[in-house]
Protein backbone atom coordinates (compact mmCIF):
# COMPACT_ATOMS: atom_id res chain seq x y z
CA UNK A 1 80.88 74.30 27.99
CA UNK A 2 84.20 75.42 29.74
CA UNK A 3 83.54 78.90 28.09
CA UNK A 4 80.12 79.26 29.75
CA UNK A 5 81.38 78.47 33.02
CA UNK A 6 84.08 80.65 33.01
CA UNK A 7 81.40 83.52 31.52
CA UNK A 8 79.20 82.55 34.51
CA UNK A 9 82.20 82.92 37.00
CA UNK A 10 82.87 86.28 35.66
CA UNK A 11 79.77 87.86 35.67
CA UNK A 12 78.86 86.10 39.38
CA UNK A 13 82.14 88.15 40.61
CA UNK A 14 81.25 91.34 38.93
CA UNK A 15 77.97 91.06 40.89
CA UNK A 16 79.00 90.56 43.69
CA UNK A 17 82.04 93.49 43.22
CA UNK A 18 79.10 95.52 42.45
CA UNK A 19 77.11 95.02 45.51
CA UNK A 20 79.81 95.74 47.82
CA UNK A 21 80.51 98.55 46.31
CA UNK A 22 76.88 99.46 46.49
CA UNK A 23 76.86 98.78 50.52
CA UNK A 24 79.91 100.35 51.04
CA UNK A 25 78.39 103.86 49.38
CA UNK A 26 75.49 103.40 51.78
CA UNK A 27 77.22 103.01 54.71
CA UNK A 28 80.68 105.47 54.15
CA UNK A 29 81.63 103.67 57.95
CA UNK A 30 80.71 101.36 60.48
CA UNK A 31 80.03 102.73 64.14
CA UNK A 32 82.45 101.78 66.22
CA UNK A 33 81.08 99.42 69.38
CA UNK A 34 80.76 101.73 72.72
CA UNK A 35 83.60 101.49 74.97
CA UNK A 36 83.45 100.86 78.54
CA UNK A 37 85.37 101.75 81.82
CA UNK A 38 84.74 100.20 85.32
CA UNK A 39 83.57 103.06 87.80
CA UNK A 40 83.70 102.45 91.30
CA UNK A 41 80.04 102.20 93.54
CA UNK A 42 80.48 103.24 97.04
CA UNK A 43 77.21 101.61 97.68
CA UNK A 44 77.44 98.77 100.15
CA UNK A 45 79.40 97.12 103.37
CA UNK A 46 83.13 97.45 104.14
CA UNK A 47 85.49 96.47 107.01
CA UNK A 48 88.75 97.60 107.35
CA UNK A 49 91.81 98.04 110.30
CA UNK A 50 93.61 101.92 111.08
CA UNK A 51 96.29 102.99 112.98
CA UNK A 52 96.82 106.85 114.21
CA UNK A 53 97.95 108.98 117.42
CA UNK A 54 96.00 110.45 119.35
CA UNK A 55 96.40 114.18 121.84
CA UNK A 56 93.88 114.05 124.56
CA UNK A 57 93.51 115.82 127.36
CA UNK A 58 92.26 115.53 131.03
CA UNK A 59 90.91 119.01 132.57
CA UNK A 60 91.01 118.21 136.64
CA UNK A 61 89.36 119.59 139.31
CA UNK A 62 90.38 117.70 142.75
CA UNK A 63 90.00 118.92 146.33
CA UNK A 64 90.91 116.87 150.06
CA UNK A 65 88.09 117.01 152.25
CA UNK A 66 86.91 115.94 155.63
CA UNK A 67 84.51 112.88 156.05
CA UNK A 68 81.78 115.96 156.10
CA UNK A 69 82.45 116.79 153.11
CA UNK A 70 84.98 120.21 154.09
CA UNK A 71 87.08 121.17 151.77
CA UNK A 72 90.44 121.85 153.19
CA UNK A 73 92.48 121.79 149.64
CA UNK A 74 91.73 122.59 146.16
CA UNK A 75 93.60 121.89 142.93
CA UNK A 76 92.62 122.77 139.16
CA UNK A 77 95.09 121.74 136.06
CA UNK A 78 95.09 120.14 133.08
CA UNK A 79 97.21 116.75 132.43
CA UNK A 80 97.96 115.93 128.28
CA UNK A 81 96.70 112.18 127.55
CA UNK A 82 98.51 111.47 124.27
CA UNK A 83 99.74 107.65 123.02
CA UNK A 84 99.33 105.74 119.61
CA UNK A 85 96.02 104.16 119.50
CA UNK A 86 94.72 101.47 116.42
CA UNK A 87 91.29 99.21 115.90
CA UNK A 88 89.48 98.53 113.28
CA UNK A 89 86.02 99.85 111.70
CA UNK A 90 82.89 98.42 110.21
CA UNK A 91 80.05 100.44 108.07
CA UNK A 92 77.82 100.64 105.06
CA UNK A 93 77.48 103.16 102.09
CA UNK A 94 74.80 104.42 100.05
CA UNK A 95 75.72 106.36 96.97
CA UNK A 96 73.76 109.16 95.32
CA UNK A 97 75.18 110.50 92.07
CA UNK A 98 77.95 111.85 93.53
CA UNK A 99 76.79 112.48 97.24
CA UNK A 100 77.56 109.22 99.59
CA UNK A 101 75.83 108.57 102.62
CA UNK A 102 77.28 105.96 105.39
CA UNK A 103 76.77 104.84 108.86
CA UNK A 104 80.28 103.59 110.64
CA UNK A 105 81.26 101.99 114.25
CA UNK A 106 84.97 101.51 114.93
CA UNK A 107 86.57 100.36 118.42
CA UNK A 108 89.94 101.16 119.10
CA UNK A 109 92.90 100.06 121.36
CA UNK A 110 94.69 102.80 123.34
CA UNK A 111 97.93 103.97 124.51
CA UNK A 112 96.93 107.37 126.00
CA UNK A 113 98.14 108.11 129.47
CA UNK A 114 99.23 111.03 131.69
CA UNK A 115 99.64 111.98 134.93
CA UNK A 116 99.51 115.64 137.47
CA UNK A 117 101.10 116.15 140.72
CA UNK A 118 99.71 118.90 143.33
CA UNK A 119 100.44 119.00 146.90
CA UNK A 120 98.07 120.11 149.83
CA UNK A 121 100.56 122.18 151.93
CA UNK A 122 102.24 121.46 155.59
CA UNK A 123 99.49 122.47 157.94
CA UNK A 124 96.44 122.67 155.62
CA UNK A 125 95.10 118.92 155.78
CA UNK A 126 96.52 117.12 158.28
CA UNK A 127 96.20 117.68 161.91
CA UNK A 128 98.99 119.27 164.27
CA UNK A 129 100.99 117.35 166.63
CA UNK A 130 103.55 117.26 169.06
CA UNK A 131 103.61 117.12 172.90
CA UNK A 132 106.03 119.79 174.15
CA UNK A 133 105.90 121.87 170.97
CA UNK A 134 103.13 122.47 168.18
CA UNK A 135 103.85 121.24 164.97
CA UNK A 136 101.45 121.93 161.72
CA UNK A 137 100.36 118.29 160.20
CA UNK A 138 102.39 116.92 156.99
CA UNK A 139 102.11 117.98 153.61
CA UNK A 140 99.96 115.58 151.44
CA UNK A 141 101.78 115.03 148.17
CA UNK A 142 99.00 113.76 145.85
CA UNK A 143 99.36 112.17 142.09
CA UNK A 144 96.83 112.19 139.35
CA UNK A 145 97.78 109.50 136.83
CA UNK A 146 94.65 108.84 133.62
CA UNK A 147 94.47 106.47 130.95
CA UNK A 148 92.09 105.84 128.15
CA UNK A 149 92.04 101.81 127.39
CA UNK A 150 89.67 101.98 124.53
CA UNK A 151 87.23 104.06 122.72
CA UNK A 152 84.53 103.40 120.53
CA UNK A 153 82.40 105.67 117.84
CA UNK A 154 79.22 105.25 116.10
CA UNK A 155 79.04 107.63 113.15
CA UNK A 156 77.00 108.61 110.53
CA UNK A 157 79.10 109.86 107.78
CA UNK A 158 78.19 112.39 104.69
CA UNK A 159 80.36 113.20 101.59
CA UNK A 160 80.92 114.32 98.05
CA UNK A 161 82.85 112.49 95.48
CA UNK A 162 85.55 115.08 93.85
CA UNK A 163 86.23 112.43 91.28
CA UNK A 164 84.70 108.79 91.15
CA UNK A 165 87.55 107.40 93.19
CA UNK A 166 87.66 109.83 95.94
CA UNK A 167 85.16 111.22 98.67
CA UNK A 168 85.54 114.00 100.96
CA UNK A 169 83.20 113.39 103.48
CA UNK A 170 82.09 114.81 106.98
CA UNK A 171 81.17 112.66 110.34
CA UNK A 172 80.24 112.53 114.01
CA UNK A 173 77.60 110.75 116.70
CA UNK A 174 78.05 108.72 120.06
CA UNK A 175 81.51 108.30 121.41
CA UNK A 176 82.45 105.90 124.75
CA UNK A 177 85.53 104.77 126.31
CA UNK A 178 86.98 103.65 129.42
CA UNK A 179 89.18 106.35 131.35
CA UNK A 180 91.48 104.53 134.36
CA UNK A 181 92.34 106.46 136.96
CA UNK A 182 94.87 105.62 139.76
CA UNK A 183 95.63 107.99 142.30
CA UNK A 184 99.42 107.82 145.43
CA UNK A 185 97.93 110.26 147.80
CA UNK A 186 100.30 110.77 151.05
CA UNK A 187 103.96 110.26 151.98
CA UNK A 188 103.28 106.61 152.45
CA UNK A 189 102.42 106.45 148.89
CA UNK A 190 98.99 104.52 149.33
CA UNK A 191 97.52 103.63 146.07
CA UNK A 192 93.68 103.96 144.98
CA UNK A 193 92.39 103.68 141.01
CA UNK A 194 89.14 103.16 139.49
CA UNK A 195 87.81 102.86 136.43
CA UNK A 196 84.69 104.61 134.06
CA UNK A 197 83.27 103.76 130.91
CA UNK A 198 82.14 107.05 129.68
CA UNK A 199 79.97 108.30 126.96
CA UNK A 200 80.31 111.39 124.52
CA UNK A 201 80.29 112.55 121.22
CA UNK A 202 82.41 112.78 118.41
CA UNK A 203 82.57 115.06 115.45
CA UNK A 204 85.03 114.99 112.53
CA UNK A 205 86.11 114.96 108.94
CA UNK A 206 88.50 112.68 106.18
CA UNK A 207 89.12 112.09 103.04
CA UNK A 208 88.78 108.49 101.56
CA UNK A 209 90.02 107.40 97.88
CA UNK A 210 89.99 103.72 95.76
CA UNK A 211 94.02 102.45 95.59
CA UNK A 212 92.98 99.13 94.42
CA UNK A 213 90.31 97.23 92.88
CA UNK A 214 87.93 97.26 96.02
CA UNK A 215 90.07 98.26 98.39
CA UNK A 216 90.16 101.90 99.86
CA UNK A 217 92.64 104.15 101.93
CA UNK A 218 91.37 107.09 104.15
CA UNK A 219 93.43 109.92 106.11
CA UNK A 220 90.66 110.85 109.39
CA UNK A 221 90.31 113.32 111.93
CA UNK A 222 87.91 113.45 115.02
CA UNK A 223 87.04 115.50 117.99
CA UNK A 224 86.16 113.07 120.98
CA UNK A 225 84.01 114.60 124.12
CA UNK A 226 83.82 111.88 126.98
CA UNK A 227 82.47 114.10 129.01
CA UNK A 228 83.53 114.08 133.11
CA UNK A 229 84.65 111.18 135.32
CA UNK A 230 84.49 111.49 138.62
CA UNK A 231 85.69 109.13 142.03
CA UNK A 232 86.27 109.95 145.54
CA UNK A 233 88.85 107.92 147.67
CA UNK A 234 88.96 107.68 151.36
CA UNK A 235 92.28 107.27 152.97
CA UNK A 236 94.18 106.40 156.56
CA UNK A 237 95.67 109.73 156.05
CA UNK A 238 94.08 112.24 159.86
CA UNK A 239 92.31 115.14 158.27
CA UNK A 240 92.32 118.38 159.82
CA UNK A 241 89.51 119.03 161.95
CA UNK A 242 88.74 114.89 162.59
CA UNK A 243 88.33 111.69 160.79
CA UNK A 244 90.17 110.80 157.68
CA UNK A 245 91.43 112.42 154.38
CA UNK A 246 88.85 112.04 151.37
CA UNK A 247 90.32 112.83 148.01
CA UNK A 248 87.94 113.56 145.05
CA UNK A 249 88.49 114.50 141.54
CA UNK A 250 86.35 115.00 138.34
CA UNK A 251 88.17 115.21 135.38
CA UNK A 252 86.73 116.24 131.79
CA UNK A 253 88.06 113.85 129.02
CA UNK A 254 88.93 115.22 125.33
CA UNK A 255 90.86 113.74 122.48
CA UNK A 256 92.18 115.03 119.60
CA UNK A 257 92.22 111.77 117.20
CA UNK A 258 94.60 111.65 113.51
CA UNK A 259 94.38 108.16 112.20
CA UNK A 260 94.90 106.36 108.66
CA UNK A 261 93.14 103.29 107.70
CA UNK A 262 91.95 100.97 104.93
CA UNK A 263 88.46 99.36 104.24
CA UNK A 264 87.50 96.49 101.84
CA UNK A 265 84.19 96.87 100.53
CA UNK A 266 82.24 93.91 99.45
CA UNK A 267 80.79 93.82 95.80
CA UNK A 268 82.17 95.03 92.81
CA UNK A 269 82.24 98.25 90.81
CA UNK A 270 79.92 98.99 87.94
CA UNK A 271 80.37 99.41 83.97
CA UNK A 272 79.30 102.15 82.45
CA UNK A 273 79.32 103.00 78.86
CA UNK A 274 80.79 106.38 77.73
């Protein structure tokens, strides 16, 4: 009996040898399961903070007048409104093989300021005087100083992914800000200001690239038109030819923005098999 089991044993194991064997010929190697890799989506909403610096300008054209409007003095010049300026931004993305599509609306804090000095010469504006002997009126020294609170954009943005991770991508739209403007007209130094919240445009490019996970880092330049603002001031200052001094100036506000920034976008990346 112990013999047949053992015989049974032996030929069960040469069976099974055998059929192995026989798989194994039909299938030289086993396909190895797909790998994967996590590829970023751009598709969806992000928020994120920036900082930069920003060169603006203020092109001026201011003239003193009469209370009928004469122009007795006329100044042109161009004052550099520059100053570190930071906010944060808010948009969505829609990706397209690798074309990206986005709207965006950031509001930013300001530090831009600067400031122009003209004079209107003894004897143009003000009014002679004297009693025994003529004397031509005062010269009116007058300062221009400008400063840009805050700005605002609403963009729609366009781009092309170089790799997965990073876009290169094209922008502009509506632009608005608020320009202050204070104005020490006289020798007396009297003090006027006024403020404007303007509306432009904005055009622009940057670069944007993953760092971590969902979080993104972008290097951004725009071109910011805010258009003119414009004020008149009346002062106690005689004008030339009766009444009182008027001051008026319309100056056209530009900005040459460089800012860096970093955006979390909610939802996570895809898998896709390769």
């Amino acid at each position: 009996m112990k013999r047949i089991v053992i015989g049974m044993a032996a030929a069960m194991s040469l069976f099974a040898t055998g059929a192995l064997a026989a798989d194994l010929a039909a299938k030289p190697y086993v396909k190895a399961p797909p790998m994967v890799a996590a590829v970023y989506n751009w598709t969806g909403f992000y928020i994120g903070g920036n900082i930069g610096y920003s060169w603006g300008r203020s092109r001026d054209d201011s003239t003193l007048t009469t209370p009928a409007g004469a122009v007795l003095f006329a100044s042109s010049d161009r004052a550099n409104m520059d100053g570190v300026i930071g906010g944060g931004q808010i948009g969505y993305n829609w990706q397209t093989q690798n074309w990206v599509w986005g709207i965006e609306a950031d509001i930013q804090g300001s530090d831009q300021k600067g400031s122009r000095v003209f004079t209107c010469p003894t004897g143009v504006c003000t009014p002679t005087f004297g009693v025994i002997a003529v004397f031509p009126g005062p010269a009116v020294p007058v300062t221009l100083d400008q400063k840009l609170s805050w700005f605002g954009t609403v963009r729609g943005r366009v781009g092309i992914l170089a790799t997965p991770t990073v876009l290169f991508y094209g922008t502009g739209g509506l632009a608005y800000g608020e320009v202050k403007t204070t104005e020490t007209i006289g020798a007396a130094a009297a003090v006027f200001s006024n403020s404007d919240v303007r509306v432009g445009y904005t055009v622009g490019a940057g670069v944007e690239g993953v760092i971590s996970g969902n979080w993104t880092a972008k290097l951004e330049y725009l071109w910011m038109d805010l258009g003119r603002t414009s004020h008149s001031f009346t002062t106690a200052i005689g004008a030339l030819g009766g009444g009182v001094l008027t001051t008026n100036y319309s100056s056209r506000i530009t900005d040459n923005i460089l800012r860096v920034g970093v955006n979390y976008k909610f939802g996570g990346p895809v898998v896709a098999k390769y």
